[in-house]
C-alpha atoms as a PDB file:
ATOM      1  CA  UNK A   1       4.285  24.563   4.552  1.00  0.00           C
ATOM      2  CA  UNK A   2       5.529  20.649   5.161  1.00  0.00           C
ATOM      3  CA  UNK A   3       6.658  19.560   1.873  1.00  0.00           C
ATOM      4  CA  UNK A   4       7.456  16.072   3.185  1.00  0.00           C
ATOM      5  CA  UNK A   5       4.248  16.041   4.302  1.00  0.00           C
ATOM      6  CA  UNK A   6       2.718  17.136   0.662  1.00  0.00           C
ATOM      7  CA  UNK A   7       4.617  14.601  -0.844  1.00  0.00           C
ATOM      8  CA  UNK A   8       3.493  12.066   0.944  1.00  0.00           C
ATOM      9  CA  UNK A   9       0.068  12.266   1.171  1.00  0.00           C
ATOM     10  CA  UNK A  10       0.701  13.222  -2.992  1.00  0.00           C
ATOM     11  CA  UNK A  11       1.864   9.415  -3.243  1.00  0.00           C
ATOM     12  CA  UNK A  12      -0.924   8.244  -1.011  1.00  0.00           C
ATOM     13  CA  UNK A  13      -3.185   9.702  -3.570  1.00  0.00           C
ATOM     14  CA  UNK A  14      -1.347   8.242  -5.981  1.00  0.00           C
ATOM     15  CA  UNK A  15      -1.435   5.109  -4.793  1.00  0.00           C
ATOM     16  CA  UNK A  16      -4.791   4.660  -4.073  1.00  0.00           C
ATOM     17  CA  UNK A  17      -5.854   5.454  -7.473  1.00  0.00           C
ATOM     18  CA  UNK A  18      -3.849   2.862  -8.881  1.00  0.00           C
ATOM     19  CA  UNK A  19      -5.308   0.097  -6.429  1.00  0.00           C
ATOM     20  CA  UNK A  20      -8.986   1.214  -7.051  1.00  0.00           C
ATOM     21  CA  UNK A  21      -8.844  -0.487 -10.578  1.00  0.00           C
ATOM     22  CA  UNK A  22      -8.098  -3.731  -8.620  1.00  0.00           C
ATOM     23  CA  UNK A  23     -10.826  -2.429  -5.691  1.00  0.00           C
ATOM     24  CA  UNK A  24      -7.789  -2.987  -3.200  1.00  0.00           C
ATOM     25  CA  UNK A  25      -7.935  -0.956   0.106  1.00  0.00           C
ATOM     26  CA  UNK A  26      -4.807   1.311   0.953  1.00  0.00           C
ATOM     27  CA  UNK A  27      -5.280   1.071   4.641  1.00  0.00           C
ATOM     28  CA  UNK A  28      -2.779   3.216   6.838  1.00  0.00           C
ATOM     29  CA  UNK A  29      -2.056   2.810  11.080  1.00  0.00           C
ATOM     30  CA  UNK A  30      -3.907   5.221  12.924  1.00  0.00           C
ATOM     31  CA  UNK A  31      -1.668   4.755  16.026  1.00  0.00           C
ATOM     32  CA  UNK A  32       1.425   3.641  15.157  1.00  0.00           C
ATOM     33  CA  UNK A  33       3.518   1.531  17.197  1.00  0.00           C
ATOM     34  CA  UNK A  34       7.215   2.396  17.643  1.00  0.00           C
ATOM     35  CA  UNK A  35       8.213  -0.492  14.757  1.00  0.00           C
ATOM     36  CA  UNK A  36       5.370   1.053  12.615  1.00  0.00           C
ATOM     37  CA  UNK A  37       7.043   4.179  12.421  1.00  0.00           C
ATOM     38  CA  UNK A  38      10.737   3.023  12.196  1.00  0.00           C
ATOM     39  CA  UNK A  39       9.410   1.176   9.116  1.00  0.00           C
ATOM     40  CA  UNK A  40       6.266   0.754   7.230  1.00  0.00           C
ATOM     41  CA  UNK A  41       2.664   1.961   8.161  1.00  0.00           C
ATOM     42  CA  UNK A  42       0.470   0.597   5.343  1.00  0.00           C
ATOM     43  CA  UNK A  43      -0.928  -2.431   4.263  1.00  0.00           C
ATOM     44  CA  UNK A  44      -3.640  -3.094   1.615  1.00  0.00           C
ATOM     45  CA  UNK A  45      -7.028  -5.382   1.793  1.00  0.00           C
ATOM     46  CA  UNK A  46      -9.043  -6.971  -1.071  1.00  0.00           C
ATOM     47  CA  UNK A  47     -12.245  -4.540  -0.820  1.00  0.00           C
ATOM     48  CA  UNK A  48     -14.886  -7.300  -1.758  1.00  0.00           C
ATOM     49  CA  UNK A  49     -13.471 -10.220   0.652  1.00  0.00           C
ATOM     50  CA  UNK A  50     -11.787  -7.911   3.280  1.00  0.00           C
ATOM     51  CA  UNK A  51      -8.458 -10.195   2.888  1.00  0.00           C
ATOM     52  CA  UNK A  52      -4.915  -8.068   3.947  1.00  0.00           C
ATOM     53  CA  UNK A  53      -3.199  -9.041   0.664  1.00  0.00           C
ATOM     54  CA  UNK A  54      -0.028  -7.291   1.543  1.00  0.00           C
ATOM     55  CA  UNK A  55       1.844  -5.562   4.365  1.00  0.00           C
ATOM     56  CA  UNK A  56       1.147  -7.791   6.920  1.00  0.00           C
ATOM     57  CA  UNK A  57       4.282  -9.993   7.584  1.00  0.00           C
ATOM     58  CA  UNK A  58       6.428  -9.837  10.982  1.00  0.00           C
ATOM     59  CA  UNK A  59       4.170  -7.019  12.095  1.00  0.00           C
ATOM     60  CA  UNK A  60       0.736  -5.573  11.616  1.00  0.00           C
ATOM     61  CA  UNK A  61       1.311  -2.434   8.691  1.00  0.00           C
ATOM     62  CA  UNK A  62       4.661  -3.722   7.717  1.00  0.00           C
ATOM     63  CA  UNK A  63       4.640  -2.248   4.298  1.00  0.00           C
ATOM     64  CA  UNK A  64       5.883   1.365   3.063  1.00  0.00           C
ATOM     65  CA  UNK A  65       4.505   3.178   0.026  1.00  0.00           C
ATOM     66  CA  UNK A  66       7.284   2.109  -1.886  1.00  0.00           C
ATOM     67  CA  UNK A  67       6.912  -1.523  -1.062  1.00  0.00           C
ATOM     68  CA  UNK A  68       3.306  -1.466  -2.107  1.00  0.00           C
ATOM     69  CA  UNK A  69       4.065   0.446  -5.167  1.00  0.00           C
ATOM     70  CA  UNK A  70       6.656  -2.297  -6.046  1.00  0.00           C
ATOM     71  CA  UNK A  71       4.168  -4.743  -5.225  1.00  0.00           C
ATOM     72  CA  UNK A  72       1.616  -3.595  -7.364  1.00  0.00           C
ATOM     73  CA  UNK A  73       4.465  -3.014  -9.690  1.00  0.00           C
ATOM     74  CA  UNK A  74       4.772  -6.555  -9.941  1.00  0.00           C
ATOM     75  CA  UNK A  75       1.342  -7.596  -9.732  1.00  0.00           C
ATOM     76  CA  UNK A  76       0.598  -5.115 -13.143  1.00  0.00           C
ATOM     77  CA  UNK A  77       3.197  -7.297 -14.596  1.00  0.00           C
ATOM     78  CA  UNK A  78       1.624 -10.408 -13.700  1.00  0.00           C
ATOM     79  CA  UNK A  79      -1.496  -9.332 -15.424  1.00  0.00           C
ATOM     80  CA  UNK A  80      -0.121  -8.375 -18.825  1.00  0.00           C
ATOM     81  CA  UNK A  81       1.795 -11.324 -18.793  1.00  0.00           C
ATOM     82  CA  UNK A  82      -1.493 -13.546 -18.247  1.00  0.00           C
ATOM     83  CA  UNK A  83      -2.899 -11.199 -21.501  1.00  0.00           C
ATOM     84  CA  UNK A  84      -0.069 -11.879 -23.726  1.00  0.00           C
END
Protein backbone atom coordinates (compact mmCIF):
# COMPACT_ATOMS: atom_id res chain seq x y z
CA UNK A 1 0.00 0.00 0.00
CA UNK A 2 1.34 3.75 -1.17
CA UNK A 3 0.72 5.86 1.74
CA UNK A 4 2.02 8.94 -0.09
CA UNK A 5 -0.24 8.15 -2.49
CA UNK A 6 -3.34 7.85 0.18
CA UNK A 7 -2.43 10.97 1.50
CA UNK A 8 -2.57 12.71 -1.30
CA UNK A 9 -5.46 11.90 -2.99
CA UNK A 10 -6.91 12.23 1.06
CA UNK A 11 -6.06 16.09 0.60
CA UNK A 12 -7.42 16.15 -2.90
CA UNK A 13 -10.63 15.09 -1.35
CA UNK A 14 -10.21 17.43 1.03
CA UNK A 15 -9.74 20.07 -0.98
CA UNK A 16 -12.33 19.76 -3.26
CA UNK A 17 -14.90 19.75 -0.67
CA UNK A 18 -13.86 22.92 0.60
CA UNK A 19 -13.97 24.64 -2.97
CA UNK A 20 -17.48 23.15 -3.79
CA UNK A 21 -19.08 25.75 -1.33
CA UNK A 22 -17.51 28.41 -3.64
CA UNK A 23 -18.46 25.95 -6.91
CA UNK A 24 -14.60 26.29 -7.77
CA UNK A 25 -13.10 23.45 -9.94
CA UNK A 26 -9.93 21.57 -8.50
CA UNK A 27 -8.56 20.73 -11.86
CA UNK A 28 -5.28 18.50 -11.86
CA UNK A 29 -2.60 17.85 -15.18
CA UNK A 30 -3.29 14.77 -16.80
CA UNK A 31 0.17 14.73 -18.50
CA UNK A 32 2.44 16.53 -16.71
CA UNK A 33 5.23 18.31 -18.11
CA UNK A 34 8.69 17.97 -16.52
CA UNK A 35 8.13 21.65 -14.57
CA UNK A 36 4.62 20.31 -13.61
CA UNK A 37 6.02 17.66 -11.70
CA UNK A 38 9.13 19.42 -10.18
CA UNK A 39 6.45 21.79 -8.81
CA UNK A 40 2.79 22.19 -8.82
CA UNK A 41 0.10 20.21 -10.86
CA UNK A 42 -3.20 21.92 -9.95
CA UNK A 43 -4.98 24.85 -10.65
CA UNK A 44 -8.64 25.76 -9.90
CA UNK A 45 -11.54 27.34 -12.32
CA UNK A 46 -14.71 29.30 -11.37
CA UNK A 47 -17.36 26.40 -12.27
CA UNK A 48 -20.15 28.85 -13.57
CA UNK A 49 -17.77 31.20 -15.85
CA UNK A 50 -15.00 28.57 -16.53
CA UNK A 51 -12.30 31.38 -15.40
CA UNK A 52 -8.67 29.65 -13.99
CA UNK A 53 -8.78 31.73 -10.78
CA UNK A 54 -5.56 30.35 -9.51
CA UNK A 55 -2.54 28.25 -10.45
CA UNK A 56 -1.93 29.56 -13.60
CA UNK A 57 1.11 31.97 -13.40
CA UNK A 58 4.64 31.25 -15.20
CA UNK A 59 3.24 27.91 -16.27
CA UNK A 60 0.02 26.12 -16.99
CA UNK A 61 -0.87 24.02 -13.30
CA UNK A 62 1.57 26.05 -11.37
CA UNK A 63 -0.09 25.57 -8.07
CA UNK A 64 0.43 22.68 -5.34
CA UNK A 65 -2.23 21.56 -2.87
CA UNK A 66 -0.74 23.54 -0.35
CA UNK A 67 -0.70 26.70 -2.35
CA UNK A 68 -4.36 26.35 -3.11
CA UNK A 69 -5.16 25.48 0.38
CA UNK A 70 -3.35 28.74 1.44
CA UNK A 71 -5.15 30.44 -1.16
CA UNK A 72 -8.41 29.52 -0.19
CA UNK A 73 -7.05 30.05 3.24
CA UNK A 74 -6.94 33.53 2.47
CA UNK A 75 -9.84 33.91 0.40
CA UNK A 76 -12.12 32.36 3.67
CA UNK A 77 -10.58 35.24 5.38
CA UNK A 78 -11.55 37.70 2.94
CA UNK A 79 -15.11 36.64 3.28
CA UNK A 80 -15.55 36.87 7.04
CA UNK A 81 -13.89 39.97 6.96
CA UNK A 82 -16.52 41.40 4.30
CA UNK A 83 -19.30 39.83 7.10
CA UNK A 84 -17.92 41.53 10.03
Amino acid sequence: MNFRKDSTQSAERRTKRRLAKYLIDLLKAQKPSSQVKAHGGYKLRDARSGKIVFGDKGYEFSATLEDIEAWLDEEEAKLHAQKD
